[in-house]
C-alpha atoms as a PDB file:
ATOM      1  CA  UNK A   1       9.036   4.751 167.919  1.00  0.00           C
ATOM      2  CA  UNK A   2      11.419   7.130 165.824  1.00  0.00           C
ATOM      3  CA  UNK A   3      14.475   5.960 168.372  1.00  0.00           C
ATOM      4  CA  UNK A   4      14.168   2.536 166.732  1.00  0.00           C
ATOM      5  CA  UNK A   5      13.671   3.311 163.467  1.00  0.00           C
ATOM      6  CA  UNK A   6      16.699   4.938 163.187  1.00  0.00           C
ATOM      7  CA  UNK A   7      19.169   2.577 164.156  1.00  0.00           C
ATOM      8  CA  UNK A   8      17.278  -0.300 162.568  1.00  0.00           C
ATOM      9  CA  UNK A   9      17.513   2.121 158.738  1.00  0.00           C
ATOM     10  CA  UNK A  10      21.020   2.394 159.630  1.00  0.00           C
ATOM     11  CA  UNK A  11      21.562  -1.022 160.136  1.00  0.00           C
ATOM     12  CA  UNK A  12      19.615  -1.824 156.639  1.00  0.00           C
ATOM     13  CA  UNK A  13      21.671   0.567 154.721  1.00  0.00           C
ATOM     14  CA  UNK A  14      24.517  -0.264 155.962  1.00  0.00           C
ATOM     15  CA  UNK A  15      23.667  -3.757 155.317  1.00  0.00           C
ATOM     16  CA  UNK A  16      22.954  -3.233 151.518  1.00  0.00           C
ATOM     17  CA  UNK A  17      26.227  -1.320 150.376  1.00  0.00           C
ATOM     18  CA  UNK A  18      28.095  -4.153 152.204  1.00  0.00           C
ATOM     19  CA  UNK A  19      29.093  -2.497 155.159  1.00  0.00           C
ATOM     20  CA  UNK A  20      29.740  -5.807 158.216  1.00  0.00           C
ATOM     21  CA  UNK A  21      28.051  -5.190 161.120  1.00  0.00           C
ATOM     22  CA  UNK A  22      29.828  -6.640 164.221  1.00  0.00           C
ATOM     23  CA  UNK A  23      30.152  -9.726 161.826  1.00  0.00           C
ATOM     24  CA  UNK A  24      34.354  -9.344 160.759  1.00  0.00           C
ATOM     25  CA  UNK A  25      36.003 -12.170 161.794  1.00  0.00           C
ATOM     26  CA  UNK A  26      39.712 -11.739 162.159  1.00  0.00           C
ATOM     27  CA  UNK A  27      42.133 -14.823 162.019  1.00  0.00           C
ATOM     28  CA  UNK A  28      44.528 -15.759 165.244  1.00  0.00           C
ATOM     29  CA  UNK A  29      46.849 -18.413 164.847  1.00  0.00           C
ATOM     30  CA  UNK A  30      49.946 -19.767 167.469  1.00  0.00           C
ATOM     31  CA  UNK A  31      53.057 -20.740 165.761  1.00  0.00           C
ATOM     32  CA  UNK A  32      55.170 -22.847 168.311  1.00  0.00           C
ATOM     33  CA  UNK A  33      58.857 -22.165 167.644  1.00  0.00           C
ATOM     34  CA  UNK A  34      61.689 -24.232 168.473  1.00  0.00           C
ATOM     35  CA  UNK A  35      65.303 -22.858 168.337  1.00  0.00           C
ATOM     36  CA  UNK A  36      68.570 -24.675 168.366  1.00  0.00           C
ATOM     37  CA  UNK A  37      71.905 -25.102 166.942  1.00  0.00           C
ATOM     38  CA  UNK A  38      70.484 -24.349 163.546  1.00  0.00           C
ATOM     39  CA  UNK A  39      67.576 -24.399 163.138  1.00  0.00           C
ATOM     40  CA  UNK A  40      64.602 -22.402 163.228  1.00  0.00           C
ATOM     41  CA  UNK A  41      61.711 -25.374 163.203  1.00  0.00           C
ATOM     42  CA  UNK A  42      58.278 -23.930 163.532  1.00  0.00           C
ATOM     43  CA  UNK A  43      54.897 -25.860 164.136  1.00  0.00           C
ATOM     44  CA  UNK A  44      53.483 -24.973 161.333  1.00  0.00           C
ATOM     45  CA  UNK A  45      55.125 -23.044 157.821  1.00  0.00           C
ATOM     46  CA  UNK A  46      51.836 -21.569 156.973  1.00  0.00           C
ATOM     47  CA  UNK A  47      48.753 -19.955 158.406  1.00  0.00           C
ATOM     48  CA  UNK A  48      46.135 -17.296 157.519  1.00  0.00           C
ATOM     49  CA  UNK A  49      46.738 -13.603 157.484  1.00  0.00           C
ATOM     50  CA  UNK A  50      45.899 -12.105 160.599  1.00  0.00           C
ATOM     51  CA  UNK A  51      46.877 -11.764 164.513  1.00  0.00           C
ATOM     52  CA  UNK A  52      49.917 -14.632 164.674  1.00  0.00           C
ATOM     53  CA  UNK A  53      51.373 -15.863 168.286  1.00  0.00           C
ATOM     54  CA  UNK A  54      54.480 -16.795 167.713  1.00  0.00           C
ATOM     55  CA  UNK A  55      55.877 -19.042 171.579  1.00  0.00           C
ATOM     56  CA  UNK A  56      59.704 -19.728 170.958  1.00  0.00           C
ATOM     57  CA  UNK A  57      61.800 -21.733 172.822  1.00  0.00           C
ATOM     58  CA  UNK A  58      65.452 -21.954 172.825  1.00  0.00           C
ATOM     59  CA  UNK A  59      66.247 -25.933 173.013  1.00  0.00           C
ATOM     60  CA  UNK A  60      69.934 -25.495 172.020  1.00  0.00           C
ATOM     61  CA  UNK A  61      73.049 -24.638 174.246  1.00  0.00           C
ATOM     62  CA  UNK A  62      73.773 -21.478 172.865  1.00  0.00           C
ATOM     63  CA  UNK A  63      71.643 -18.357 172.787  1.00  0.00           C
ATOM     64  CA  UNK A  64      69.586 -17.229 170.182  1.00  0.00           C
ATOM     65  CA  UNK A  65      66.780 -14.621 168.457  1.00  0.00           C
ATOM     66  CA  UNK A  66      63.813 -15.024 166.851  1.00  0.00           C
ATOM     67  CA  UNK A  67      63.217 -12.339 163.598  1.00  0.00           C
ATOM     68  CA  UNK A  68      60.756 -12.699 161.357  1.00  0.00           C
ATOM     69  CA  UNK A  69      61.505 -10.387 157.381  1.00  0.00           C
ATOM     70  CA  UNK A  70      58.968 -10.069 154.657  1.00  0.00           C
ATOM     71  CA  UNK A  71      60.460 -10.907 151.674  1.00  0.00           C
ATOM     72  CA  UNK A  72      60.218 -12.757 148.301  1.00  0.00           C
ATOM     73  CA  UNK A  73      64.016 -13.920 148.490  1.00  0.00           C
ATOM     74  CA  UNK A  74      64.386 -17.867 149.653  1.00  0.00           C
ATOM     75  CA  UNK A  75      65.165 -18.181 153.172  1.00  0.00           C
ATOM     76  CA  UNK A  76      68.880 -19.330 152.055  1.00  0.00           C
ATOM     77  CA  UNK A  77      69.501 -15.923 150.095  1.00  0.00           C
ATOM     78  CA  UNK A  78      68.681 -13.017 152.157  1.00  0.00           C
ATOM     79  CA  UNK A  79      71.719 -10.794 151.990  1.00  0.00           C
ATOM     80  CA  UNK A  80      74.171 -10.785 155.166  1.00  0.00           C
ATOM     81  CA  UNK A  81      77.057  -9.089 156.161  1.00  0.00           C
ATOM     82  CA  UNK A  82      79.183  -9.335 158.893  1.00  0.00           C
ATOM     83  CA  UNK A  83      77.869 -12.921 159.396  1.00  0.00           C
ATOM     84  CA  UNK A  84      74.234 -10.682 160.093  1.00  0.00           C
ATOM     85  CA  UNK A  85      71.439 -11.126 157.525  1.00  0.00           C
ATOM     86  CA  UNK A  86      71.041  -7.019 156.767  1.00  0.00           C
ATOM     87  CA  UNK A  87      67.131  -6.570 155.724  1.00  0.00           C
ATOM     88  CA  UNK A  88      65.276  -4.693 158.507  1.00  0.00           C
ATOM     89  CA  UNK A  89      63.152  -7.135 160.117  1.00  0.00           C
ATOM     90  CA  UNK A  90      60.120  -6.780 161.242  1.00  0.00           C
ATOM     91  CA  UNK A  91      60.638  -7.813 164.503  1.00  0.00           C
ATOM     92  CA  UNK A  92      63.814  -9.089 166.097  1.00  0.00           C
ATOM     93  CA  UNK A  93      63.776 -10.658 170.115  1.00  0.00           C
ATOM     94  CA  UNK A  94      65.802 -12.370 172.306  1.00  0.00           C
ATOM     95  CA  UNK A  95      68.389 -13.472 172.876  1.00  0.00           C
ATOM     96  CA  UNK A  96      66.688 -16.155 174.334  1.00  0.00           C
ATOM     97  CA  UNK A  97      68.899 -17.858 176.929  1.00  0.00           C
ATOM     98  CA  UNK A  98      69.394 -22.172 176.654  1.00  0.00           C
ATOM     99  CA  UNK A  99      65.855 -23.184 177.889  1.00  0.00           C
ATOM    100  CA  UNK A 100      64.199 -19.759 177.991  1.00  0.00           C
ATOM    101  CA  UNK A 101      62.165 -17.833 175.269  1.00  0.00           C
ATOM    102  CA  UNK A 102      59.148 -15.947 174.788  1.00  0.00           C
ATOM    103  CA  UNK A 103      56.163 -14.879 172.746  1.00  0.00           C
ATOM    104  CA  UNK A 104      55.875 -12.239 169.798  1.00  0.00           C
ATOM    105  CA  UNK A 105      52.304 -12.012 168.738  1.00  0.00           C
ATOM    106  CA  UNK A 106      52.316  -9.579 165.361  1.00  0.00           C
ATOM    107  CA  UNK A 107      49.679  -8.831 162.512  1.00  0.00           C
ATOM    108  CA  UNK A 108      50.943 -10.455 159.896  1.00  0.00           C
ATOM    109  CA  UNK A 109      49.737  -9.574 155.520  1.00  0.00           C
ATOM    110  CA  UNK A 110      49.707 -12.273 152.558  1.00  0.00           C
ATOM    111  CA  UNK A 111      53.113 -13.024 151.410  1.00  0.00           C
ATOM    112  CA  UNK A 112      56.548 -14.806 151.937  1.00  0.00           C
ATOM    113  CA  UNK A 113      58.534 -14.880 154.941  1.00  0.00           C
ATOM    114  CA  UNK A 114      61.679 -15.565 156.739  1.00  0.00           C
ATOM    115  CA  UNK A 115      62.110 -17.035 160.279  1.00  0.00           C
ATOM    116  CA  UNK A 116      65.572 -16.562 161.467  1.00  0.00           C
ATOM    117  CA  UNK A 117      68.026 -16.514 164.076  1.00  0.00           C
ATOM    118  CA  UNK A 118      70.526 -13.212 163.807  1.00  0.00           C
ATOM    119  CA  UNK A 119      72.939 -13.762 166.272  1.00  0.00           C
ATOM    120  CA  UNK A 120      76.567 -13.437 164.166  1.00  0.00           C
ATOM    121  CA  UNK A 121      76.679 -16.516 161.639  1.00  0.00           C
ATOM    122  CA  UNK A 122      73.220 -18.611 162.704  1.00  0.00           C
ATOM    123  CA  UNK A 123      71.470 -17.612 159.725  1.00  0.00           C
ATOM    124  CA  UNK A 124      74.800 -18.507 157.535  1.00  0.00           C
ATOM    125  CA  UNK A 125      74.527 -22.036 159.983  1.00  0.00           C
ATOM    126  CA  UNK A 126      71.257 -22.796 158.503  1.00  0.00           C
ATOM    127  CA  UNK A 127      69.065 -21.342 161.282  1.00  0.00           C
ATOM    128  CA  UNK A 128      66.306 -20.123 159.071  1.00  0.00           C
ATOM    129  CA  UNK A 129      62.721 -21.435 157.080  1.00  0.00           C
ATOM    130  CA  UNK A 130      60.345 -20.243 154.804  1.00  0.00           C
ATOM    131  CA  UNK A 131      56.582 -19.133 156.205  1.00  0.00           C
ATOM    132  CA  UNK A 132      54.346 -18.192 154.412  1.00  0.00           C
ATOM    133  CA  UNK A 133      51.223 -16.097 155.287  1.00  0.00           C
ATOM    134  CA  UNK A 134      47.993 -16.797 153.081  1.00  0.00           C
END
């Protein structure tokens, strides 16, 4: 009888200083990505902080990456040089061949960020959007 009491007081007080108990729920969502000559043009511009899939696929003729910066600059003002948008990203993949990609699954915080191909002068092309993670 003292074996069950145990875990079940541990439970309780756990329980009443707000402890979850197998109950956190984490969010997932899957971004689809399509790439081309220049744009960046994702399924969605938004989703809730968590675990986020990103698929991309390169639909253009030339190659291309897929990074992903957190930042509170607009996607059409993130300093470059070179032709190469400078901030470390937090991930950068590819390059994705015409008609290949991949997936990039990250744990992503509240805040503003930048999809963007870095392959010398896309991201001065236009190949970039906002997302924003809520």
């Amino acid at each position: 009888m003292r074996k069950l009491v145990l875990p079940a007081a541990a439970a309780a007080a756990a329980v009443a200083v707000g402890v979850p108990i197998g109950l956190a729920s984490t969010s997932s969502a899957t971004v689809s990505i399509t790439e081309k000559e220049f744009k960046v043009l994702p399924s969605a511009k938004s989703v809730k902080a968590g675990k986020v899939t990103f698929k991309i696929k390169n639909r253009g003729l030339l190659d291309h990456t897929f990074a992903i910066v957190k930042t509170k600059l607009p996607a059409g003002k993130l300093p470059v040089k070179n032709n190469r948008v400078t901030l470390k990203p937090i991930k950068d993949v590819g390059p994705f061949k015409p008609g290949k990609g991949g997936t990039l699954t990250l744990s992503l915080k509240p805040g503003k960020y930048v999809l963007y191909c870095n392959i010398k002068s896309h991201y001065s092309a236009g190949q970039r959007v906002a997302f924003t993670v809520t």
